[in-house]
C-alpha atoms as a PDB file:
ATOM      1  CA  UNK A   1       0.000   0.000   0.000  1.00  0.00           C
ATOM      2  CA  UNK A   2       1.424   3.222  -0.840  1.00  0.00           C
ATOM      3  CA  UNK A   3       2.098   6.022   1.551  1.00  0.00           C
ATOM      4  CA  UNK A   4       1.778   9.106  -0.740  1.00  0.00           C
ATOM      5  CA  UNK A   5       1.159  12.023   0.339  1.00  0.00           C
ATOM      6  CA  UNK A   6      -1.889  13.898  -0.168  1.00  0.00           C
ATOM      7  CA  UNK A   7      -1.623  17.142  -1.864  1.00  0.00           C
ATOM      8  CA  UNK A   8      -2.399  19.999   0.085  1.00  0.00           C
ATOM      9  CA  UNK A   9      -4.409  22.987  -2.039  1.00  0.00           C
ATOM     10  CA  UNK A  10      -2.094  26.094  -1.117  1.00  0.00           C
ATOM     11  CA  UNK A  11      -3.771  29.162  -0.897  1.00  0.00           C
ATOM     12  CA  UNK A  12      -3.843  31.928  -4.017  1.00  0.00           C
ATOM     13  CA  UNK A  13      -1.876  34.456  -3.361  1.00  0.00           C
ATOM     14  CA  UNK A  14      -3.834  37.873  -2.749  1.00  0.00           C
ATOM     15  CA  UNK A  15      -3.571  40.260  -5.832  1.00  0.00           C
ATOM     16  CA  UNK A  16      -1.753  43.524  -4.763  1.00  0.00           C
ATOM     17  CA  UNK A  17      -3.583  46.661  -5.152  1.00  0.00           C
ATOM     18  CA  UNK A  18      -1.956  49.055  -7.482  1.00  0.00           C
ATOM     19  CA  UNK A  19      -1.897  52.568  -5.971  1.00  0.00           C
ATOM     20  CA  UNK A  20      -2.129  55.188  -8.801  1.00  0.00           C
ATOM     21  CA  UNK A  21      -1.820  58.949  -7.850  1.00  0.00           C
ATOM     22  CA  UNK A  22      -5.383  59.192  -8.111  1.00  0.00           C
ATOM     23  CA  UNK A  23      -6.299  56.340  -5.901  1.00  0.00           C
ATOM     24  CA  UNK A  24      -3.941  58.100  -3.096  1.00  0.00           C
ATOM     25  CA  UNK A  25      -5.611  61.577  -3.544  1.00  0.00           C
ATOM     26  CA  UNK A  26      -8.916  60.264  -3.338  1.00  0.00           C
ATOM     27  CA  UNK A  27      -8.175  58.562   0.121  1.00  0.00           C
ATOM     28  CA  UNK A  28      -6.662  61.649   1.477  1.00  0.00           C
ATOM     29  CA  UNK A  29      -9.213  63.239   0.544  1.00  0.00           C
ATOM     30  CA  UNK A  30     -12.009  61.045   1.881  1.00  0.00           C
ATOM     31  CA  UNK A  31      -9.486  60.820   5.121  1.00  0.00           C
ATOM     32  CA  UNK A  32      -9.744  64.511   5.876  1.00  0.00           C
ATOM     33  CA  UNK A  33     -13.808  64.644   5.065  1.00  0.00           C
ATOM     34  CA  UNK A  34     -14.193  62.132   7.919  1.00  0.00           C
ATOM     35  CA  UNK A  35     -12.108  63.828  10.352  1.00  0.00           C
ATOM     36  CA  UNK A  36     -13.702  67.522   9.396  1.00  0.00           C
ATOM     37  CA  UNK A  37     -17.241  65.813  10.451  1.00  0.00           C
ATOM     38  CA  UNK A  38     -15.780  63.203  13.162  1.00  0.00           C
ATOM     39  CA  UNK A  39     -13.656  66.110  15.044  1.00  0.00           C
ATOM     40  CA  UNK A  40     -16.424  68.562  15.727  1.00  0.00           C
ATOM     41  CA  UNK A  41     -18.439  65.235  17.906  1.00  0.00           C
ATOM     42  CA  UNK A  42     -15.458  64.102  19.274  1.00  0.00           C
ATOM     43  CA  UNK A  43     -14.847  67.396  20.821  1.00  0.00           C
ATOM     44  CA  UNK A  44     -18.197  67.630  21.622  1.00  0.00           C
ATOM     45  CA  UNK A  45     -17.964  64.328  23.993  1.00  0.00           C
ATOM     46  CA  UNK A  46     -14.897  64.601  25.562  1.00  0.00           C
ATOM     47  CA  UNK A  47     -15.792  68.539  26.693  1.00  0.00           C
ATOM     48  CA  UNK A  48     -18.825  67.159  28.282  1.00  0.00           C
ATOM     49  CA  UNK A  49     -16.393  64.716  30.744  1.00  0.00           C
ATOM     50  CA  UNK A  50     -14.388  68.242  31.538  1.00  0.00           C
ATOM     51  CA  UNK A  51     -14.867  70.471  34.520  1.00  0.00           C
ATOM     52  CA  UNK A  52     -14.974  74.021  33.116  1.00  0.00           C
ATOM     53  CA  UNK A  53     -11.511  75.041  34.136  1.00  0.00           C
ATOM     54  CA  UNK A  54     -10.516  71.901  32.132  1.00  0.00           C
ATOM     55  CA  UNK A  55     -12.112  73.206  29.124  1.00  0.00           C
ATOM     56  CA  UNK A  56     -10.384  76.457  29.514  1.00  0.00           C
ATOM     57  CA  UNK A  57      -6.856  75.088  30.448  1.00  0.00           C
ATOM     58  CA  UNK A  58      -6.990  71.629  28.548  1.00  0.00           C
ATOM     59  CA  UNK A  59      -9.232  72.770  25.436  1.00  0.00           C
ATOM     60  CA  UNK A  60      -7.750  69.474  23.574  1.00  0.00           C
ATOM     61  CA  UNK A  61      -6.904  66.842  25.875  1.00  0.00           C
ATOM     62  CA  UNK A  62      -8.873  65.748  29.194  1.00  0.00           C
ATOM     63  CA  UNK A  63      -6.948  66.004  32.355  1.00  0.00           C
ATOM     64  CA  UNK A  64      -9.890  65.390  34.418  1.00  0.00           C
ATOM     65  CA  UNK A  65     -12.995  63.078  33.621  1.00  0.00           C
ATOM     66  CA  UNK A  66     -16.377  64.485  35.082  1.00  0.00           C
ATOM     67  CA  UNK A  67     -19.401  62.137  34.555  1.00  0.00           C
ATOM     68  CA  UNK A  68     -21.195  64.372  36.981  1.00  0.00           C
ATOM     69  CA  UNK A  69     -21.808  67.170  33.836  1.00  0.00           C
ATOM     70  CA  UNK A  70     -24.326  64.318  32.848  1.00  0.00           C
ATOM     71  CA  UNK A  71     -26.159  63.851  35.959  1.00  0.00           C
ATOM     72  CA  UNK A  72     -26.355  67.860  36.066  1.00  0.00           C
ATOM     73  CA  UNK A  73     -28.017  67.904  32.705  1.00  0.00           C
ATOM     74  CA  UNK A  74     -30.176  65.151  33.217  1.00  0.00           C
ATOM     75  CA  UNK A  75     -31.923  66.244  36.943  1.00  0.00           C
ATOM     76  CA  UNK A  76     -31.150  69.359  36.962  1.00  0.00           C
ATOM     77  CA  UNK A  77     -30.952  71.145  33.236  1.00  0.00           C
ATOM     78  CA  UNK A  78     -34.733  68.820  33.112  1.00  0.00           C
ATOM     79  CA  UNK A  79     -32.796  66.969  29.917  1.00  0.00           C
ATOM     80  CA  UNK A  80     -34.420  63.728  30.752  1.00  0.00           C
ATOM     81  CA  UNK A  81     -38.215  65.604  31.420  1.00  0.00           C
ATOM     82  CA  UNK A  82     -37.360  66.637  27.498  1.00  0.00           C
ATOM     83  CA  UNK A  83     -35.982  63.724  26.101  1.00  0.00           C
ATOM     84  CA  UNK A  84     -39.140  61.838  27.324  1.00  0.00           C
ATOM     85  CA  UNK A  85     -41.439  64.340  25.587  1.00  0.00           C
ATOM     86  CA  UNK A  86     -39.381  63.911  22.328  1.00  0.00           C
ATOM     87  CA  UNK A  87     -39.763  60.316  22.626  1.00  0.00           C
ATOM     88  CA  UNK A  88     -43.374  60.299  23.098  1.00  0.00           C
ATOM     89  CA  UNK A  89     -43.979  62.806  20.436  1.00  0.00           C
ATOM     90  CA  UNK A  90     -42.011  61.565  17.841  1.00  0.00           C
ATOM     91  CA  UNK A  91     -43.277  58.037  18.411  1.00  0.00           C
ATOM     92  CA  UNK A  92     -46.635  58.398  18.363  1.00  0.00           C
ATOM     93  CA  UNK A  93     -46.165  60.392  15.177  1.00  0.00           C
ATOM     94  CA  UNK A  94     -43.378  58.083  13.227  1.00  0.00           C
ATOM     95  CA  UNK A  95     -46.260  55.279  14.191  1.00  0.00           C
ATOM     96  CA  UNK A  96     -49.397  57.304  12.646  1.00  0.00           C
ATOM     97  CA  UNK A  97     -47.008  58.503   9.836  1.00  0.00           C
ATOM     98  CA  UNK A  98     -45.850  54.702   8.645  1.00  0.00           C
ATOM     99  CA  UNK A  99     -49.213  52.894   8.912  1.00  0.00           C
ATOM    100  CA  UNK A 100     -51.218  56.068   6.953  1.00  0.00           C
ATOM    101  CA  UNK A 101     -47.913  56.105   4.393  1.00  0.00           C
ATOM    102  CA  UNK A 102     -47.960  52.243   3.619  1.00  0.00           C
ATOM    103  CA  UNK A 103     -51.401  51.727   2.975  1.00  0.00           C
ATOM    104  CA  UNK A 104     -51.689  54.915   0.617  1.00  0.00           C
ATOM    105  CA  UNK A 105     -48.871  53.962  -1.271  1.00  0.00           C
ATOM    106  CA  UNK A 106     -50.123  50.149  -1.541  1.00  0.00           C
ATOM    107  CA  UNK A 107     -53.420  51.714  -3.130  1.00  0.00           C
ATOM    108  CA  UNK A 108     -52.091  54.137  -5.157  1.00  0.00           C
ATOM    109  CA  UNK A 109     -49.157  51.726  -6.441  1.00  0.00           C
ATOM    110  CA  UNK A 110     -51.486  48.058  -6.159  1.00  0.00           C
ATOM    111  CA  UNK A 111     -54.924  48.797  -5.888  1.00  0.00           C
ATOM    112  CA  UNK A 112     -55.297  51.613  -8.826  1.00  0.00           C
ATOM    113  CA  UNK A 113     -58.564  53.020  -8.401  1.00  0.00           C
ATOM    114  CA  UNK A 114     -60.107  55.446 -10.334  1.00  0.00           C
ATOM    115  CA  UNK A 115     -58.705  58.746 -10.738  1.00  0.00           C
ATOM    116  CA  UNK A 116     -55.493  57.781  -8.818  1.00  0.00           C
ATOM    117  CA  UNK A 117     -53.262  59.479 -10.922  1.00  0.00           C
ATOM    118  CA  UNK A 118     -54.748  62.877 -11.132  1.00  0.00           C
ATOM    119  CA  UNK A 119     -54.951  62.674  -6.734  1.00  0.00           C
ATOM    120  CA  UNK A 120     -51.368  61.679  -7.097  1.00  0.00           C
ATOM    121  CA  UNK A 121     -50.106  64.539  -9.206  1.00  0.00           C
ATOM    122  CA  UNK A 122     -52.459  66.692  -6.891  1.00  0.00           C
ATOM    123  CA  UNK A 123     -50.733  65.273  -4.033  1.00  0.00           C
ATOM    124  CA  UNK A 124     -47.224  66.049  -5.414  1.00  0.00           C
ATOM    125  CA  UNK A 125     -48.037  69.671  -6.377  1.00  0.00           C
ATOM    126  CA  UNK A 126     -48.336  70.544  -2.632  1.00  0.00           C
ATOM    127  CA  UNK A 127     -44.455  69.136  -1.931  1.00  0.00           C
ATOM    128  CA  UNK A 128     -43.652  72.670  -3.043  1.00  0.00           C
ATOM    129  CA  UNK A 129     -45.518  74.245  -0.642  1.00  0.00           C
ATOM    130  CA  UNK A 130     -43.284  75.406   2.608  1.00  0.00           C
ATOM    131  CA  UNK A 131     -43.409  75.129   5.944  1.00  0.00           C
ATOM    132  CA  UNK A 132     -43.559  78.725   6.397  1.00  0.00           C
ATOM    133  CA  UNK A 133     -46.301  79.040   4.015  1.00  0.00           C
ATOM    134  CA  UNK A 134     -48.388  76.441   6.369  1.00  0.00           C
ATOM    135  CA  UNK A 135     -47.980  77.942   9.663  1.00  0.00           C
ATOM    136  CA  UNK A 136     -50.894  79.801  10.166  1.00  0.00           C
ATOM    137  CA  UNK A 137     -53.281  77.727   8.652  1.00  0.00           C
ATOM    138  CA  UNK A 138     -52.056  75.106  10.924  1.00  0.00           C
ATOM    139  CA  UNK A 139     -52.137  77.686  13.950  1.00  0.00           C
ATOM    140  CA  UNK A 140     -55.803  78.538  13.239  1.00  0.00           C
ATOM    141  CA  UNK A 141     -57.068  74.715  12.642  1.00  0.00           C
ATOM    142  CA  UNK A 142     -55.211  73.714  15.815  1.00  0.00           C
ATOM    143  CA  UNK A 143     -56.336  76.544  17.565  1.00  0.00           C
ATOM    144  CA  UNK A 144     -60.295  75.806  16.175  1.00  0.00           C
ATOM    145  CA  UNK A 145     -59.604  72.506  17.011  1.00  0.00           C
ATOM    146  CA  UNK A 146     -59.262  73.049  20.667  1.00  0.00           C
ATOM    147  CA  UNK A 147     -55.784  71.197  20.826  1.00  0.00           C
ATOM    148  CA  UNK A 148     -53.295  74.519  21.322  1.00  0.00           C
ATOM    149  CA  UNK A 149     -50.449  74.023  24.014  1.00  0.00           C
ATOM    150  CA  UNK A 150     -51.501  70.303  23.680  1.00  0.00           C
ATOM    151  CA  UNK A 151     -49.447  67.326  22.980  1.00  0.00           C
ATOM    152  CA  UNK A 152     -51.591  66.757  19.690  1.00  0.00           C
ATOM    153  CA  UNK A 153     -51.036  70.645  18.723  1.00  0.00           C
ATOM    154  CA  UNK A 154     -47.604  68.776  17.911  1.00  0.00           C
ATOM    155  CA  UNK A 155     -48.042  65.663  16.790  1.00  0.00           C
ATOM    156  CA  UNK A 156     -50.937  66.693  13.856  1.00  0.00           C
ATOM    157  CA  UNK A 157     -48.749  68.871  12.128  1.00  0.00           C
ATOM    158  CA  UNK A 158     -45.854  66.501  12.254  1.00  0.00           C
ATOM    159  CA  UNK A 159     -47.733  63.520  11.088  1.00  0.00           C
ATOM    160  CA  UNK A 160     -49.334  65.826   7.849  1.00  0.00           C
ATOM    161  CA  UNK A 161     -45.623  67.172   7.002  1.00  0.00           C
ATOM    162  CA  UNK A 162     -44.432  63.883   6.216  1.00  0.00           C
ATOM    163  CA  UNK A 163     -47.267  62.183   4.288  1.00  0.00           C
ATOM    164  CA  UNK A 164     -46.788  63.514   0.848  1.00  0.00           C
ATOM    165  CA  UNK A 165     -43.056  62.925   0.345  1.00  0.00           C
ATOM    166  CA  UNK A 166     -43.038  59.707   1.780  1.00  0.00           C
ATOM    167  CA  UNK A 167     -46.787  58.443  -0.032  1.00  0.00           C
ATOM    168  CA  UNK A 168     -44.993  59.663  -3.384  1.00  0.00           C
ATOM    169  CA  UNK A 169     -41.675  57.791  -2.457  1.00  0.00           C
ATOM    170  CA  UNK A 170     -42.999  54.402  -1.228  1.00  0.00           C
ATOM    171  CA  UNK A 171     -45.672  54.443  -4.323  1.00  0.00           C
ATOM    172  CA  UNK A 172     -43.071  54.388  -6.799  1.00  0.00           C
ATOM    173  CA  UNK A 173     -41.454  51.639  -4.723  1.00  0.00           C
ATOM    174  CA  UNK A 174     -44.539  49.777  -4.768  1.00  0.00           C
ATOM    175  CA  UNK A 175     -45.151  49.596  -8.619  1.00  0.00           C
ATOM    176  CA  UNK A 176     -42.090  47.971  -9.342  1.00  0.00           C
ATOM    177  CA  UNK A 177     -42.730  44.796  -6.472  1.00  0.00           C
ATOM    178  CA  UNK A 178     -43.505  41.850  -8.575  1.00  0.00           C
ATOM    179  CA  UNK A 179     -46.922  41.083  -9.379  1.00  0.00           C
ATOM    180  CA  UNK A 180     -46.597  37.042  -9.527  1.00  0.00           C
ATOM    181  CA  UNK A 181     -46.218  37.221  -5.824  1.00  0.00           C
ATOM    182  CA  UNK A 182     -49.544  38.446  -4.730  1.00  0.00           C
ATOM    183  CA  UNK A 183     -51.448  36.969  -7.943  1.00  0.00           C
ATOM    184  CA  UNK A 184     -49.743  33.326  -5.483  1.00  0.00           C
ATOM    185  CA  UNK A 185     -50.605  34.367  -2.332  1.00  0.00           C
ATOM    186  CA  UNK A 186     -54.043  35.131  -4.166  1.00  0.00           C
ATOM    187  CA  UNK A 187     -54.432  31.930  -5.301  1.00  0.00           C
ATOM    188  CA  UNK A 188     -54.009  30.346  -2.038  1.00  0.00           C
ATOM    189  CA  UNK A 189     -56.824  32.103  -0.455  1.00  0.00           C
ATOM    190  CA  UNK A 190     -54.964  35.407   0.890  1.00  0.00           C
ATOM    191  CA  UNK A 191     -56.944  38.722   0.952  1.00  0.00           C
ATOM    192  CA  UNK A 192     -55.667  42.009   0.682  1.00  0.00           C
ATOM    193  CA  UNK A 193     -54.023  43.024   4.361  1.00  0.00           C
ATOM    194  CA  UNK A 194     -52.744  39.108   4.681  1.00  0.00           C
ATOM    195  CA  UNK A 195     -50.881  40.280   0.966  1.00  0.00           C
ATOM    196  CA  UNK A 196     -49.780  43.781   1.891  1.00  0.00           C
ATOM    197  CA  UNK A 197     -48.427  42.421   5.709  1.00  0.00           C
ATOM    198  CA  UNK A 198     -47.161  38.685   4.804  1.00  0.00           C
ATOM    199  CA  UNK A 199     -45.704  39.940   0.930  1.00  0.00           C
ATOM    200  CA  UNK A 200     -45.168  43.105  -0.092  1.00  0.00           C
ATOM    201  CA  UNK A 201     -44.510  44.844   3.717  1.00  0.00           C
ATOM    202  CA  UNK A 202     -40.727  42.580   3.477  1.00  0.00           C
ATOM    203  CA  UNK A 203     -40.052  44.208   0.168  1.00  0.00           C
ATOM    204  CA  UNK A 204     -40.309  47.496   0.963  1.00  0.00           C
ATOM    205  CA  UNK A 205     -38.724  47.357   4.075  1.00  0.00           C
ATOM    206  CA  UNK A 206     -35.884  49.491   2.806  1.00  0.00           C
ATOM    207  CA  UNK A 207     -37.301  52.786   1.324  1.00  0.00           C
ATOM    208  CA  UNK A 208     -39.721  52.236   4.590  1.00  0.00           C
ATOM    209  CA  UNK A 209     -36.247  52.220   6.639  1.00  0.00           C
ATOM    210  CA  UNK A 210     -35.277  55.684   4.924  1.00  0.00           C
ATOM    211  CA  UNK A 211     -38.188  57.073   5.270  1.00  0.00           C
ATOM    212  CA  UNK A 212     -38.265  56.693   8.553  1.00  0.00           C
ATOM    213  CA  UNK A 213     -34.911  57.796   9.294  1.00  0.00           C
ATOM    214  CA  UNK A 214     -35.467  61.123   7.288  1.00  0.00           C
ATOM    215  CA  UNK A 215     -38.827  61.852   9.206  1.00  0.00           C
ATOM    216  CA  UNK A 216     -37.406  60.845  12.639  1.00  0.00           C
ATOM    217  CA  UNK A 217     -34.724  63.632  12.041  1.00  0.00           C
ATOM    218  CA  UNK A 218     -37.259  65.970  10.735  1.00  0.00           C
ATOM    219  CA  UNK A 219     -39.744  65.614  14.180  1.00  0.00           C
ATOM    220  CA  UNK A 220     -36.641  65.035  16.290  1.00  0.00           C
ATOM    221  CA  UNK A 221     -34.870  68.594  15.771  1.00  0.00           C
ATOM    222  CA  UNK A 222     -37.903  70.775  14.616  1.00  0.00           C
ATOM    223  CA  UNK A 223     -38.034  73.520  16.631  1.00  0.00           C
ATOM    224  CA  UNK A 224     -40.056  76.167  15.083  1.00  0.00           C
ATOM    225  CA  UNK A 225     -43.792  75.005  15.575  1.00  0.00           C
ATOM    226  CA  UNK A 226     -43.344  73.782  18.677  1.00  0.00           C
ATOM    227  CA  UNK A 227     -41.794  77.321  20.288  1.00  0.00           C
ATOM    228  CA  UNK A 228     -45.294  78.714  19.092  1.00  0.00           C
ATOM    229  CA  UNK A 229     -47.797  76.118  20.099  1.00  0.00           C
ATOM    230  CA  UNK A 230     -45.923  74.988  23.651  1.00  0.00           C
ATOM    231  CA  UNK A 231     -45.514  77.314  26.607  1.00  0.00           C
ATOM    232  CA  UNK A 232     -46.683  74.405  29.080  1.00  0.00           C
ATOM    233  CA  UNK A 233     -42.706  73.484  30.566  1.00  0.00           C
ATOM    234  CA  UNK A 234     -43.830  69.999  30.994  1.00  0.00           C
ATOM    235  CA  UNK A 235     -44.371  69.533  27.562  1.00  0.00           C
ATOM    236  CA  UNK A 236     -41.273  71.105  25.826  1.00  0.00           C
ATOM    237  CA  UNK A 237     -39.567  68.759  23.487  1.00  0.00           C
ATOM    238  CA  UNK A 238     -35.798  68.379  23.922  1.00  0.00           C
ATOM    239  CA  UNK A 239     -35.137  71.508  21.145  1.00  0.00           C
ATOM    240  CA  UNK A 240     -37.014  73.747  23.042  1.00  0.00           C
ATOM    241  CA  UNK A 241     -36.240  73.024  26.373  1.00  0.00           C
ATOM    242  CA  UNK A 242     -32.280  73.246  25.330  1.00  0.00           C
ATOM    243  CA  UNK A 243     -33.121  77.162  25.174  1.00  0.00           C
ATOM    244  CA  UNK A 244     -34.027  77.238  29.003  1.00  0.00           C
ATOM    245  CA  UNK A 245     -31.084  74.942  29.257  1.00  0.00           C
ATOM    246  CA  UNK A 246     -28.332  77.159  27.486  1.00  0.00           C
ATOM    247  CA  UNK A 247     -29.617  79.978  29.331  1.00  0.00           C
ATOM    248  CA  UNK A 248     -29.619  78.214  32.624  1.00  0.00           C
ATOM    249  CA  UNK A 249     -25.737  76.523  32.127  1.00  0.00           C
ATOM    250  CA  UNK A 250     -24.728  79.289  29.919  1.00  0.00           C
ATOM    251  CA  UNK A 251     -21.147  79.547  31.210  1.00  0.00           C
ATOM    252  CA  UNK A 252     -20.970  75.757  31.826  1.00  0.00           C
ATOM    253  CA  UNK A 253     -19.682  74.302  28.694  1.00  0.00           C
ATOM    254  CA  UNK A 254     -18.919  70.394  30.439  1.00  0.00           C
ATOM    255  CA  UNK A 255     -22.765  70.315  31.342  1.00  0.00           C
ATOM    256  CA  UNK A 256     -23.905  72.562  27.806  1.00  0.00           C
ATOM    257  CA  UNK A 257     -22.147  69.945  26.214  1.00  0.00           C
ATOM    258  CA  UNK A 258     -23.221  66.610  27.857  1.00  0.00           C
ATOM    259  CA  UNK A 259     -26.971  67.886  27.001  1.00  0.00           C
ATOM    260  CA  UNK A 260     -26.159  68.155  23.124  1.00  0.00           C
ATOM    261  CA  UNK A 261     -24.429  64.523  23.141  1.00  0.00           C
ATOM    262  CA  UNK A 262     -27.701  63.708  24.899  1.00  0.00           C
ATOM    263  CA  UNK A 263     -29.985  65.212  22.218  1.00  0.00           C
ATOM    264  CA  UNK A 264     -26.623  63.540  19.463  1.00  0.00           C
ATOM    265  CA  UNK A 265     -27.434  60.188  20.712  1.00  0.00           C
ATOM    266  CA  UNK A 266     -30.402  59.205  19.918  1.00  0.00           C
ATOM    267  CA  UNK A 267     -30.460  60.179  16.217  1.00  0.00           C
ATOM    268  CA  UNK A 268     -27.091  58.250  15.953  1.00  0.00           C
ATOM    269  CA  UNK A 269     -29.096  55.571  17.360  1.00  0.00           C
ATOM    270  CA  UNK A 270     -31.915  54.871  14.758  1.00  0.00           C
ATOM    271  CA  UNK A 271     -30.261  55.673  11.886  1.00  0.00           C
ATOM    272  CA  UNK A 272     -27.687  52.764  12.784  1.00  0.00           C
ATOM    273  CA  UNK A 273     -30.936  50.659  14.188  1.00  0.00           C
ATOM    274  CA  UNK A 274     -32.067  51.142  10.704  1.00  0.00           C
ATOM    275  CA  UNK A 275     -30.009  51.298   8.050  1.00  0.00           C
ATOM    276  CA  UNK A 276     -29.053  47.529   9.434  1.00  0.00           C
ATOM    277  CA  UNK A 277     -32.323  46.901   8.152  1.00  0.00           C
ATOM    278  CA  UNK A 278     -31.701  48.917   5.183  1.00  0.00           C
ATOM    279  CA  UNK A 279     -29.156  46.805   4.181  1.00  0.00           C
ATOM    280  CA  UNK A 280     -30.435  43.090   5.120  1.00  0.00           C
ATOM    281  CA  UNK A 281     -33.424  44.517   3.029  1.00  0.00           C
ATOM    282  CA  UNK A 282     -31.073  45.569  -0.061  1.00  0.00           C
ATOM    283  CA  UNK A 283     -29.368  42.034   0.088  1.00  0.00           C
ATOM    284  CA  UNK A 284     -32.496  39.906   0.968  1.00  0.00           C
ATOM    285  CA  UNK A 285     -33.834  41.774  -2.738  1.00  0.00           C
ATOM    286  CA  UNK A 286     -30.941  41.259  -4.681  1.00  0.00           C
ATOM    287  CA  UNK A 287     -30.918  37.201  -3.378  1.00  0.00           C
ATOM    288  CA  UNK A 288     -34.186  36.572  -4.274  1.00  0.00           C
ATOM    289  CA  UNK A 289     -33.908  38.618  -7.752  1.00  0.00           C
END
């Protein structure tokens, strides 16, 4: 019997990379663009650890680290009182805005019915009117309405600024999901909801992911409406209250600071919660096409 030995595959060699003068300009350059928009938070952060003479002293480097500044902003800048308003507000509205946004755009991208093009391009024309051109319309309905220095006085207008953009965005979507999907899902028995939840919802997960990243910025840091419909304190959302706050702490920067990486955080948050689902959405598309 013969003792041969068996050949063992050897691994392939890794191609180098070539670096042309172009390729080595265009990572500087992508270099410095990340540390022009990483600096500014980074400062940001580590001034909120620093005791005031720190910052003055020590405007680059930390010699002392002060977790306190948070604690400060929290209890007594009434950060977390805010925070919990902005949470509730946008929430409830992000919720009303999706569920009123997906089943528009199923019916004007599946469904069809008559006229649905003309209410469409009606729809669209009123993307170019502003916010500014809105405001007292929306002052006197909410005012009419009974719901001024209310909770609602927010979360009405927020819910109606988003609808158009995003019903125009997830209808175009829509039309292009495949049709031999539901006409299946049809065949064995499913109605319309158990189609537009078990079916299509998946597929659209991704523009529904961006859309709800670019209206949770939108409610998150609006500031405007809100400083003319809310002059109850225990309903100021986390922009308005950080007026109050910056006059309050003015000459604190450590505790200034630690309630902007407080107000930072949560926006860094769900767009990373997100655009992970962004991006299992793009690759679950491109398996199954």
């Amino acid at each position: 019997m013969s003792s041969n030995p068996i050949p063992v595959p050897r691994a392939k060699p890794h191609a180098k990379r070539h670096w042309t003068v172009g390729a080595v300009v265009e990572q500087i350059l992508l270099l410095l663009m990340a540390v022009f928009v990483l600096y500014p938070l980074f400062f940001v952060l580590l001034t909120s650890f620093k005791t005031n003479s720190d910052v003055i002293l020590n405007p680059f480097g930390i010699s002392t680290f002060e977790p306190q500044n948070y604690i400060t902003a929290w209890f007594t800048g009434k950060v977390g009182a805010y925070l919990l308003n902005s949470v509730i507000t946008t929430l409830v509205t992000l919720v009303i805005q999706v569920v009123i946004i997906v089943l528009a755009a199923y019916a004007f991208g599946k469904l069809k019915p008559w006229g649905y093009n003309a209410l469409l391009s009606l729809l669209l024309m009123t993307m170019f009117v502003t916010s500014e051109m809105t405001t007292v319309p929306n002052y006197i309905t909410i005012r009419d309405m009974g719901l001024m220095g209310t909770r609602w006085s927010l979360i009405i207008p927020y819910v109606a600024s988003g609808l158009i953009t995003g019903t125009y965005i997830l209808t175009n979507f829509v039309r292009e999901l495949p049709k031999e999907l539901d006409e299946a899902a049809r065949i064995d028995g499913a109605g319309i909801f158990k189609i537009l939840w078990k079916v299509d919802l998946p597929m659209i997960t991704p523009a529904l992911a961006t859309l709800v990243i670019f209206n949770f910025n939108g409610v998150w840091s609006e500031f405007y409406w809100a400083l003319i419909v809310i002059k109850d304190e225990a309903l100021k959302t986390l922009p308005l209250g950080l007026i109050n706050f910056q006059s309050q702490f003015t000459s604190d920067y450590g505790v200034l600071t630690a309630g902007l990486v407080i107000l930072t955080v949560p926006v860094v948050a769900v767009y990373l919660f997100f655009s992970r689902y962004f991006i299992a959405g793009i690759s679950a598309g491109a398996v199954k096409g």
